[in-house]
PDB file of N, CA and C in Angstrom:
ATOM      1  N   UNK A   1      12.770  -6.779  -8.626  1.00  0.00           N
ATOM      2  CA  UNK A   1      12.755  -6.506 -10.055  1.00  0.00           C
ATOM      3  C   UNK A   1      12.864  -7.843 -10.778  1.00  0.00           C
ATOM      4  N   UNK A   2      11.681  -8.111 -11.610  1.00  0.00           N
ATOM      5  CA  UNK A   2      12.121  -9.171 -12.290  1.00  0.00           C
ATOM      6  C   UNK A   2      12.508  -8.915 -13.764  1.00  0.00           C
ATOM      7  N   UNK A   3      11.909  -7.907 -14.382  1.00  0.00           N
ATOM      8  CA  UNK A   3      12.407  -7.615 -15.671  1.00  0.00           C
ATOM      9  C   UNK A   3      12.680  -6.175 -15.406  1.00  0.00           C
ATOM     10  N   UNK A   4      12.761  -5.826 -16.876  1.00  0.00           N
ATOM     11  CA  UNK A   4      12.756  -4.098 -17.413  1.00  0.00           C
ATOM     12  C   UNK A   4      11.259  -3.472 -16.695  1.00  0.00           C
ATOM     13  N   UNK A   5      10.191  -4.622 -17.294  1.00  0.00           N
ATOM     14  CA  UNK A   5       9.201  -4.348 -17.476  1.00  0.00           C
ATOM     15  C   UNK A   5       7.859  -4.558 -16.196  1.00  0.00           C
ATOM     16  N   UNK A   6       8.686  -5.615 -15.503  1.00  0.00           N
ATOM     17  CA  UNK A   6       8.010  -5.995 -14.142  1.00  0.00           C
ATOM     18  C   UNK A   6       8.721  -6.492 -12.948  1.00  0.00           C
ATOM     19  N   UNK A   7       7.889  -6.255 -11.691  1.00  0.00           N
ATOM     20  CA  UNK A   7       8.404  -5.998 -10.526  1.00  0.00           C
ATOM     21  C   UNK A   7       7.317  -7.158 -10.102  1.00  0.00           C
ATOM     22  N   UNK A   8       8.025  -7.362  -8.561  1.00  0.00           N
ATOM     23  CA  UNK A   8       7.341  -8.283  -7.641  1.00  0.00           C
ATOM     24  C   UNK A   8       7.174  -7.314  -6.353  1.00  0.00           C
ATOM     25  N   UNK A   9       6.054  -7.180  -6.200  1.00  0.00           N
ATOM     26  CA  UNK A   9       4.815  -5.912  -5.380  1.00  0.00           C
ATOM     27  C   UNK A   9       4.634  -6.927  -3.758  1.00  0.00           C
ATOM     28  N   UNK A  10       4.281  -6.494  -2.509  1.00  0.00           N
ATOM     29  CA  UNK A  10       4.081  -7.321  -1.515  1.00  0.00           C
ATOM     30  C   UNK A  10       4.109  -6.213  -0.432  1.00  0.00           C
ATOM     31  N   UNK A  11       2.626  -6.241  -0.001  1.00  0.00           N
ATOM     32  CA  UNK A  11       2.101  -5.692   0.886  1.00  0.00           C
ATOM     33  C   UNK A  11       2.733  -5.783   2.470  1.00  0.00           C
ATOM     34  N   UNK A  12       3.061  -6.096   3.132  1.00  0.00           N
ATOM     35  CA  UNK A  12       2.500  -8.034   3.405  1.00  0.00           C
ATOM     36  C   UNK A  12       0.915  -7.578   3.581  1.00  0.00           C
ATOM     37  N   UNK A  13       0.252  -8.702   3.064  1.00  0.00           N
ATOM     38  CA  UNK A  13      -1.746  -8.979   3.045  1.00  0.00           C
ATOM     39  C   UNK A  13      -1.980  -8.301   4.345  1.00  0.00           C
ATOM     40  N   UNK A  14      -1.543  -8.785   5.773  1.00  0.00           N
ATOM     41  CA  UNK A  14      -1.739  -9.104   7.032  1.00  0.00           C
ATOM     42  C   UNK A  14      -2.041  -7.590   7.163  1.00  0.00           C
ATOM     43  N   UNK A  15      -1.057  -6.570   6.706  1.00  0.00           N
ATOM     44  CA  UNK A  15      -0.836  -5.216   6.993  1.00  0.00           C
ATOM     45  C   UNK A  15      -1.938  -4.334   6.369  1.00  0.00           C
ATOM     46  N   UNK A  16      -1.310  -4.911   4.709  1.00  0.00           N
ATOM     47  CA  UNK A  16      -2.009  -3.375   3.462  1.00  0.00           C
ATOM     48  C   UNK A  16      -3.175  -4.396   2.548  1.00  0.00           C
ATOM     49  N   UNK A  17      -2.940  -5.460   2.651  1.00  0.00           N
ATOM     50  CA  UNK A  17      -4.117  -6.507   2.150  1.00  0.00           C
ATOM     51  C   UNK A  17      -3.591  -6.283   0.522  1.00  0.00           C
ATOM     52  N   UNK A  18      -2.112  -6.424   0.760  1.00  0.00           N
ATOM     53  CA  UNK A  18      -1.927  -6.262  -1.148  1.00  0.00           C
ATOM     54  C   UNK A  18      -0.859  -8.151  -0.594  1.00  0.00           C
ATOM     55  N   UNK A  19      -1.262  -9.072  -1.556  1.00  0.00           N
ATOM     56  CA  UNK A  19      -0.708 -10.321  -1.559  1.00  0.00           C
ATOM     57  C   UNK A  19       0.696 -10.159  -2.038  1.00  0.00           C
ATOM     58  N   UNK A  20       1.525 -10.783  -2.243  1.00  0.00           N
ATOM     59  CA  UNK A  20       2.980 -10.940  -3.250  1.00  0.00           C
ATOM     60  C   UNK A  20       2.295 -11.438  -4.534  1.00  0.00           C
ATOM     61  N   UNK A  21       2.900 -10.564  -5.296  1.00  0.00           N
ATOM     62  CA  UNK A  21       2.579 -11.065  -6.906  1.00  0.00           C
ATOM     63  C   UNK A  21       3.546 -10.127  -8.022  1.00  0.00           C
ATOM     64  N   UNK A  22       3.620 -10.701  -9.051  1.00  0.00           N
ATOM     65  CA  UNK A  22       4.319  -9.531 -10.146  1.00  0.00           C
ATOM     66  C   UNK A  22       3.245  -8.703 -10.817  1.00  0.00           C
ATOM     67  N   UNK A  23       4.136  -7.637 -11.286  1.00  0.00           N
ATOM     68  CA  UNK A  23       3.312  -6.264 -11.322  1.00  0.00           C
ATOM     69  C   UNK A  23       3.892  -5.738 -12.387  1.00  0.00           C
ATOM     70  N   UNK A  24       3.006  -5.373 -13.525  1.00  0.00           N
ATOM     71  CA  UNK A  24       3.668  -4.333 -14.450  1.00  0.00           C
ATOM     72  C   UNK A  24       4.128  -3.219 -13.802  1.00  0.00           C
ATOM     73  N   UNK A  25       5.415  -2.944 -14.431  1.00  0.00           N
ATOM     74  CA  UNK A  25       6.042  -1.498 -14.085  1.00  0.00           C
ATOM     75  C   UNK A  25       4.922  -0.128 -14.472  1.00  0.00           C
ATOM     76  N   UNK A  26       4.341  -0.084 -15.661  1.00  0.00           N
ATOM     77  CA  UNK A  26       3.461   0.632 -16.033  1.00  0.00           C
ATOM     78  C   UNK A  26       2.125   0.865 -15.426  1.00  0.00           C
ATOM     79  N   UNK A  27       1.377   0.094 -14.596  1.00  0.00           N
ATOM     80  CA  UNK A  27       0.613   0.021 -13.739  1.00  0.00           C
ATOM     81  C   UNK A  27       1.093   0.393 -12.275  1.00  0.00           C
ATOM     82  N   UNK A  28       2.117   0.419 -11.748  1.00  0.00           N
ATOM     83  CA  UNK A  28       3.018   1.244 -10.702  1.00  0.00           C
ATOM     84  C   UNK A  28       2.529   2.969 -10.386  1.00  0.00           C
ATOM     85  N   UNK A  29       2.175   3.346  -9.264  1.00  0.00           N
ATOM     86  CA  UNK A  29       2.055   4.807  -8.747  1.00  0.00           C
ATOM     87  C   UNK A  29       2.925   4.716  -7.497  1.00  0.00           C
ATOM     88  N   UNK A  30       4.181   5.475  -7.997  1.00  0.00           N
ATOM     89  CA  UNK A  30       5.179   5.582  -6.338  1.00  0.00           C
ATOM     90  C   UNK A  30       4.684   6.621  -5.664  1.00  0.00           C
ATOM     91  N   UNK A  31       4.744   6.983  -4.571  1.00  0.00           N
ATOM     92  CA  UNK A  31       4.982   7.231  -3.116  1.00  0.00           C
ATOM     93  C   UNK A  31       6.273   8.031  -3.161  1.00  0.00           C
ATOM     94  N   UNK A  32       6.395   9.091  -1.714  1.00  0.00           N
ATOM     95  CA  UNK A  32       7.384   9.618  -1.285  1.00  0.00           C
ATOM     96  C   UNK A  32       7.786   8.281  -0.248  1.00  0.00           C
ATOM     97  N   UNK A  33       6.991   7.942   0.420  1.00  0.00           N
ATOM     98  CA  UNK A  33       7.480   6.893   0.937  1.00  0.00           C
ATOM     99  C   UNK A  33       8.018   5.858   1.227  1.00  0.00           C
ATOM    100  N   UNK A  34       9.215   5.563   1.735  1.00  0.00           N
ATOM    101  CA  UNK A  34      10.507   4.484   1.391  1.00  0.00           C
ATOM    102  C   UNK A  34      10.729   3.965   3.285  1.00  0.00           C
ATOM    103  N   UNK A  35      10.965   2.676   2.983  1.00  0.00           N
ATOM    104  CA  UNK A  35      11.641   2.056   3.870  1.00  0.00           C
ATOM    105  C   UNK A  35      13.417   1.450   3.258  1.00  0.00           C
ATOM    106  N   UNK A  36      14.298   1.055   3.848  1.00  0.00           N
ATOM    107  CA  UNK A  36      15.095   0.281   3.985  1.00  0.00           C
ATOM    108  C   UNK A  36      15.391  -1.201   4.237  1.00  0.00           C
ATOM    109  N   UNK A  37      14.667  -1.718   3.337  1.00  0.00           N
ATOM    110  CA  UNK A  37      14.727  -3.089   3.581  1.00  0.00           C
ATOM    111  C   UNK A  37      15.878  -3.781   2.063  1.00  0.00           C
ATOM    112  N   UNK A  38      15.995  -5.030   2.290  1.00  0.00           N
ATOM    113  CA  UNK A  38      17.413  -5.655   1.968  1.00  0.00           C
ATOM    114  C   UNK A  38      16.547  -6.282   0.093  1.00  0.00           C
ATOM    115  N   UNK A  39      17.036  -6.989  -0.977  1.00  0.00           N
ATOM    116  CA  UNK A  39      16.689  -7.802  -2.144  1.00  0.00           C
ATOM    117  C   UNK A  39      16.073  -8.767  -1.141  1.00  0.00           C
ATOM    118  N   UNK A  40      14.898  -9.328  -2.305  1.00  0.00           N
ATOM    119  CA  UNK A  40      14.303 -10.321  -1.482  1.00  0.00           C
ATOM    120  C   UNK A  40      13.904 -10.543  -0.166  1.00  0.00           C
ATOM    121  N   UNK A  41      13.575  -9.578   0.352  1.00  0.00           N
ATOM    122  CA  UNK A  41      12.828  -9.342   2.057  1.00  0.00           C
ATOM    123  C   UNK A  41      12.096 -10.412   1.977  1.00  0.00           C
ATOM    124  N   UNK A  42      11.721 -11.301   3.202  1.00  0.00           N
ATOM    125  CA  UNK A  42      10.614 -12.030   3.452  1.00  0.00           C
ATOM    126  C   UNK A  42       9.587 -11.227   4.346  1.00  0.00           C
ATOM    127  N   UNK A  43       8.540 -11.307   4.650  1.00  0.00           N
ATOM    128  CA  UNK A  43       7.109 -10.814   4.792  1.00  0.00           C
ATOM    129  C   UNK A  43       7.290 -10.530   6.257  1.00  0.00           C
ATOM    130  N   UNK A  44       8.282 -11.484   7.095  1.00  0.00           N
ATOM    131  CA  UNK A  44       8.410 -11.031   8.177  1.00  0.00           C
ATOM    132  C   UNK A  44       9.694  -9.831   8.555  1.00  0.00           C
ATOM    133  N   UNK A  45      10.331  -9.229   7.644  1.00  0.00           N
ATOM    134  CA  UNK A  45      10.982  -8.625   7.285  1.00  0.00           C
ATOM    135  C   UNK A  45      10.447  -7.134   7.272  1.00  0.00           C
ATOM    136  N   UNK A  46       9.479  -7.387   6.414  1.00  0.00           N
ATOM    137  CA  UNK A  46       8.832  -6.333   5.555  1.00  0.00           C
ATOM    138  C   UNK A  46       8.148  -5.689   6.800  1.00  0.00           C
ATOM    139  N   UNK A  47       7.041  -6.358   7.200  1.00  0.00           N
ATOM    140  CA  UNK A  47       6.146  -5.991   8.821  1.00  0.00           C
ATOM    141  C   UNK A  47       7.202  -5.463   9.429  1.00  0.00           C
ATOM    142  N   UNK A  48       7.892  -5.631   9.864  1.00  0.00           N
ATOM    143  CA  UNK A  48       8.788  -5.126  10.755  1.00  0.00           C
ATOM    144  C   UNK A  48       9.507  -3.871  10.360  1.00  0.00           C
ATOM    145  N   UNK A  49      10.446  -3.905   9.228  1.00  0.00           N
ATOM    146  CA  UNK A  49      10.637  -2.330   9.097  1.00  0.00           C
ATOM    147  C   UNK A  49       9.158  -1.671   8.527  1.00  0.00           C
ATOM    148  N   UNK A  50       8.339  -2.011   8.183  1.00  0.00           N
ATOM    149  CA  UNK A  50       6.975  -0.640   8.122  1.00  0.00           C
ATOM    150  C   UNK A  50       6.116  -0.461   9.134  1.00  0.00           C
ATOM    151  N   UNK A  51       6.491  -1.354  10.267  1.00  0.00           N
ATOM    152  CA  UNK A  51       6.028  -0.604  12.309  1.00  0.00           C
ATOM    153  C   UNK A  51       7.105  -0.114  12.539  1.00  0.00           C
ATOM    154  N   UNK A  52       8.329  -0.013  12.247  1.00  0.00           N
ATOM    155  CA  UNK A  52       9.542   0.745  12.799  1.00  0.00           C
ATOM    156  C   UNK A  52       9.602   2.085  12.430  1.00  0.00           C
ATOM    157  N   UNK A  53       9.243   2.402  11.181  1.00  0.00           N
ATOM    158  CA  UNK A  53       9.427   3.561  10.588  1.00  0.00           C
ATOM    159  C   UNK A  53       7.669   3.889  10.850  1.00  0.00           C
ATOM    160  N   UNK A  54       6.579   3.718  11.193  1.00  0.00           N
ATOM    161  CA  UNK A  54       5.110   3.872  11.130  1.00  0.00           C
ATOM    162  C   UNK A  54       4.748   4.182   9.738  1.00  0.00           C
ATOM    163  N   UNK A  55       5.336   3.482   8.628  1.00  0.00           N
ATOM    164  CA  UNK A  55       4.793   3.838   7.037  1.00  0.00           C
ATOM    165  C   UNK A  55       3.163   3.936   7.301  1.00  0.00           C
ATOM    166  N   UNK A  56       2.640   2.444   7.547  1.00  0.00           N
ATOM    167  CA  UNK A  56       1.121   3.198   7.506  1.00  0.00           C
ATOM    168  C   UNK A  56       0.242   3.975   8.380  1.00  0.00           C
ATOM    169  N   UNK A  57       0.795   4.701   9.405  1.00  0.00           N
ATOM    170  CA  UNK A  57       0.666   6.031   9.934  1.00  0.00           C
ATOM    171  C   UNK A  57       0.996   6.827   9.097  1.00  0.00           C
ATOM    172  N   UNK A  58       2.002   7.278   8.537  1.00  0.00           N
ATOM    173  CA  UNK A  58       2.100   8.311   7.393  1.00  0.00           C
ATOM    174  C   UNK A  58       1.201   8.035   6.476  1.00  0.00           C
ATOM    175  N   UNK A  59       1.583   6.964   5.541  1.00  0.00           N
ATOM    176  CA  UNK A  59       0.432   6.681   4.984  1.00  0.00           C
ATOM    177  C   UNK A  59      -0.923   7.423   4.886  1.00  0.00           C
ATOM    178  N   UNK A  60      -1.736   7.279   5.967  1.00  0.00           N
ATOM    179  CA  UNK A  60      -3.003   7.047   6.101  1.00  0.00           C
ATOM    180  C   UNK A  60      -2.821   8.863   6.164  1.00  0.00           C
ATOM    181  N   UNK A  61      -1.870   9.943   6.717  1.00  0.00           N
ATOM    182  CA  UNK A  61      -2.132  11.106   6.763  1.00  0.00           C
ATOM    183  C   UNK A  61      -1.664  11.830   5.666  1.00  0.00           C
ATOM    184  N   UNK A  62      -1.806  11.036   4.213  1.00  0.00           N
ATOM    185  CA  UNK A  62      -1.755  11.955   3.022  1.00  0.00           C
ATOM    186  C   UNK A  62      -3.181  11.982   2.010  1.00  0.00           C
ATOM    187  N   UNK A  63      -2.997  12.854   1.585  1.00  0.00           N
ATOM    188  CA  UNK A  63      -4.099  13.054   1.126  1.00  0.00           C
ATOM    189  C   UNK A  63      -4.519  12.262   0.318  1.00  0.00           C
ATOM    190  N   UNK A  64      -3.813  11.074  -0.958  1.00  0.00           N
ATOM    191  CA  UNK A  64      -3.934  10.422  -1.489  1.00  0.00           C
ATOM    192  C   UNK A  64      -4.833   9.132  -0.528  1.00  0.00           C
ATOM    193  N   UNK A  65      -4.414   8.906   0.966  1.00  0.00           N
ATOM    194  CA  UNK A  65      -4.894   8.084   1.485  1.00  0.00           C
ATOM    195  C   UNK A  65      -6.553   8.448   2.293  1.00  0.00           C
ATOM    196  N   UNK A  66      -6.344  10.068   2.276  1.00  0.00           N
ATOM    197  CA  UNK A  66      -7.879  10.502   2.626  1.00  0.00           C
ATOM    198  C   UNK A  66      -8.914  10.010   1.533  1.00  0.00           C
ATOM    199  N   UNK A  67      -8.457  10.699   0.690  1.00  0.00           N
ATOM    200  CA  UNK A  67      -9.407  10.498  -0.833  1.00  0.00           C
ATOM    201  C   UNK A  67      -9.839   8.969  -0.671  1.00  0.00           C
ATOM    202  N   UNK A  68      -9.000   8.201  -1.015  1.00  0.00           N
ATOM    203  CA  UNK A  68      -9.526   6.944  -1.314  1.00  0.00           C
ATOM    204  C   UNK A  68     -10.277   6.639  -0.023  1.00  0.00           C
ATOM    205  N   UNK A  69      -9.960   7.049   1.041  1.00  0.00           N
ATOM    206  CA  UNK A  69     -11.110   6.536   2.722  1.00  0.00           C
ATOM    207  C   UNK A  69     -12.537   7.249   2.507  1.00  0.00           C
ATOM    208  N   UNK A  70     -12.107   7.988   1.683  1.00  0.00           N
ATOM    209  CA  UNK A  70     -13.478   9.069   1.587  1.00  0.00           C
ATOM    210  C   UNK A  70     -14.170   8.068   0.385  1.00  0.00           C
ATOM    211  N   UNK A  71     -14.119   7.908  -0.463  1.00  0.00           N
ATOM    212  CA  UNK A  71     -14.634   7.364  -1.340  1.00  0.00           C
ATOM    213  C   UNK A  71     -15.183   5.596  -1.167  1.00  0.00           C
ATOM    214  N   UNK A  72     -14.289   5.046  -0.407  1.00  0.00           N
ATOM    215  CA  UNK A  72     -15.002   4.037   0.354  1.00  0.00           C
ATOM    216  C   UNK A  72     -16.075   4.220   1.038  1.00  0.00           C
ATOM    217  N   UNK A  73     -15.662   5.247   2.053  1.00  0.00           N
ATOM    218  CA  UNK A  73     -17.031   5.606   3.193  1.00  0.00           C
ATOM    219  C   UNK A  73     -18.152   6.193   2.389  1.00  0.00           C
ATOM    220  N   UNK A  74     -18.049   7.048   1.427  1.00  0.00           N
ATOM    221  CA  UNK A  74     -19.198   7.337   0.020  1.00  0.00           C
ATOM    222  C   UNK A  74     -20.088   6.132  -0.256  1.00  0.00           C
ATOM    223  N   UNK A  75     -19.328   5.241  -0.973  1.00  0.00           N
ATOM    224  CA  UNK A  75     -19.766   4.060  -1.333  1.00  0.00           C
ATOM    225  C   UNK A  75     -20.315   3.147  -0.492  1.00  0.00           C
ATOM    226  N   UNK A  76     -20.050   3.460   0.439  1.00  0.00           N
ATOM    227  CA  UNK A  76     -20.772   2.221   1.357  1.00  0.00           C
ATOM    228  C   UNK A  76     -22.491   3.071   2.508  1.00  0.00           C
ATOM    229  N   UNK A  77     -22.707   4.102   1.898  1.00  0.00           N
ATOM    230  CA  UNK A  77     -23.682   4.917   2.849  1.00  0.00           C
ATOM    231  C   UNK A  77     -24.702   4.614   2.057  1.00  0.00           C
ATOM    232  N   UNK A  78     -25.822   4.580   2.801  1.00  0.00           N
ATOM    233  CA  UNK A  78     -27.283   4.565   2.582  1.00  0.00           C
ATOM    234  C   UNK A  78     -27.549   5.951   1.729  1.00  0.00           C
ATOM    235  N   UNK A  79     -28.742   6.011   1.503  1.00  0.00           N
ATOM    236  CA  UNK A  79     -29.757   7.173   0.812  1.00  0.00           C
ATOM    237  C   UNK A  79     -29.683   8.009   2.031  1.00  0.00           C
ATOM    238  N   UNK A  80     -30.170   7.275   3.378  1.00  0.00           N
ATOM    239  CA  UNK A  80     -30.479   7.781   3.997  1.00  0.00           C
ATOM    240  C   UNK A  80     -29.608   8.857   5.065  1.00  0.00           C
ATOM    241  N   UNK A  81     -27.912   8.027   5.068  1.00  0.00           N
ATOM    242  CA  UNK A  81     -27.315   8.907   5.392  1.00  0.00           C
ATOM    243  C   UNK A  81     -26.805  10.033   4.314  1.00  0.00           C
ATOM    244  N   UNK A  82     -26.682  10.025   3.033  1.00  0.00           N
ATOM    245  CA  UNK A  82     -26.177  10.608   2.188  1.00  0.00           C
ATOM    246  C   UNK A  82     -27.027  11.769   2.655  1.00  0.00           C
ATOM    247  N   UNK A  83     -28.102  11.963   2.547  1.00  0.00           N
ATOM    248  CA  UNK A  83     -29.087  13.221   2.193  1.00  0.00           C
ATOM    249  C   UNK A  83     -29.612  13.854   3.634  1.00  0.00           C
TER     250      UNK A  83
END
C-alpha cells in the first residue's frame, strides 16, 4: 500500500508476466484468491508461496481465467479455422 489511493501490484513477470509497479486502487479487480505472504515480499518470496499453495492452478480453473484463454485463442485464429 502506498497511499489511500494506490498500491504496488507484482506478478512476479517470470510467473503471471505482470512486472512490479504502482497501481491505482480503482483500476484493481480482486480475486477469491489469497496467499500469505509477509509487507514487502521480494519476488523470490512471492514464487514460492504461489507454487506452494498452486494459485495459478486455481487460477487458470475459474472461469474468469477460461474467458480471457478463450478470447486470446479467438483472436489469434485464422478465417480459416474460425469457419
Amino acid at each position: 500500500i502506498v497511499s489511500q489511493k494506490r498500491v504496488v501490484v507484482d506478478g512476479p513477470e517470470g510467473v503471471t508476466g505482470v512486472r512490479r509497479h504502482m497501481m491505482p486502487v480503482r483500476r484493481l479487480s480482486l480475486t477469491d484468491l489469497r496467499i500469505k505472504i509477509g509487507r514487502g515480499a521480494r519476488e523470490k518470496t512471492l514464487k514460492a508461496a504461489l507454487e506452494k499453495d498452486e494459485t495459478m492452478k486455481k487460477w487458470s480453473e475459474t472461469a474468469w481465467a477460461k474467458k480471457l484463454a478463450a478470447k486470446v485463442r479467438r483472436a489469434s485464429m485464422t478465417d480459416f479455422e474460425r469457419f
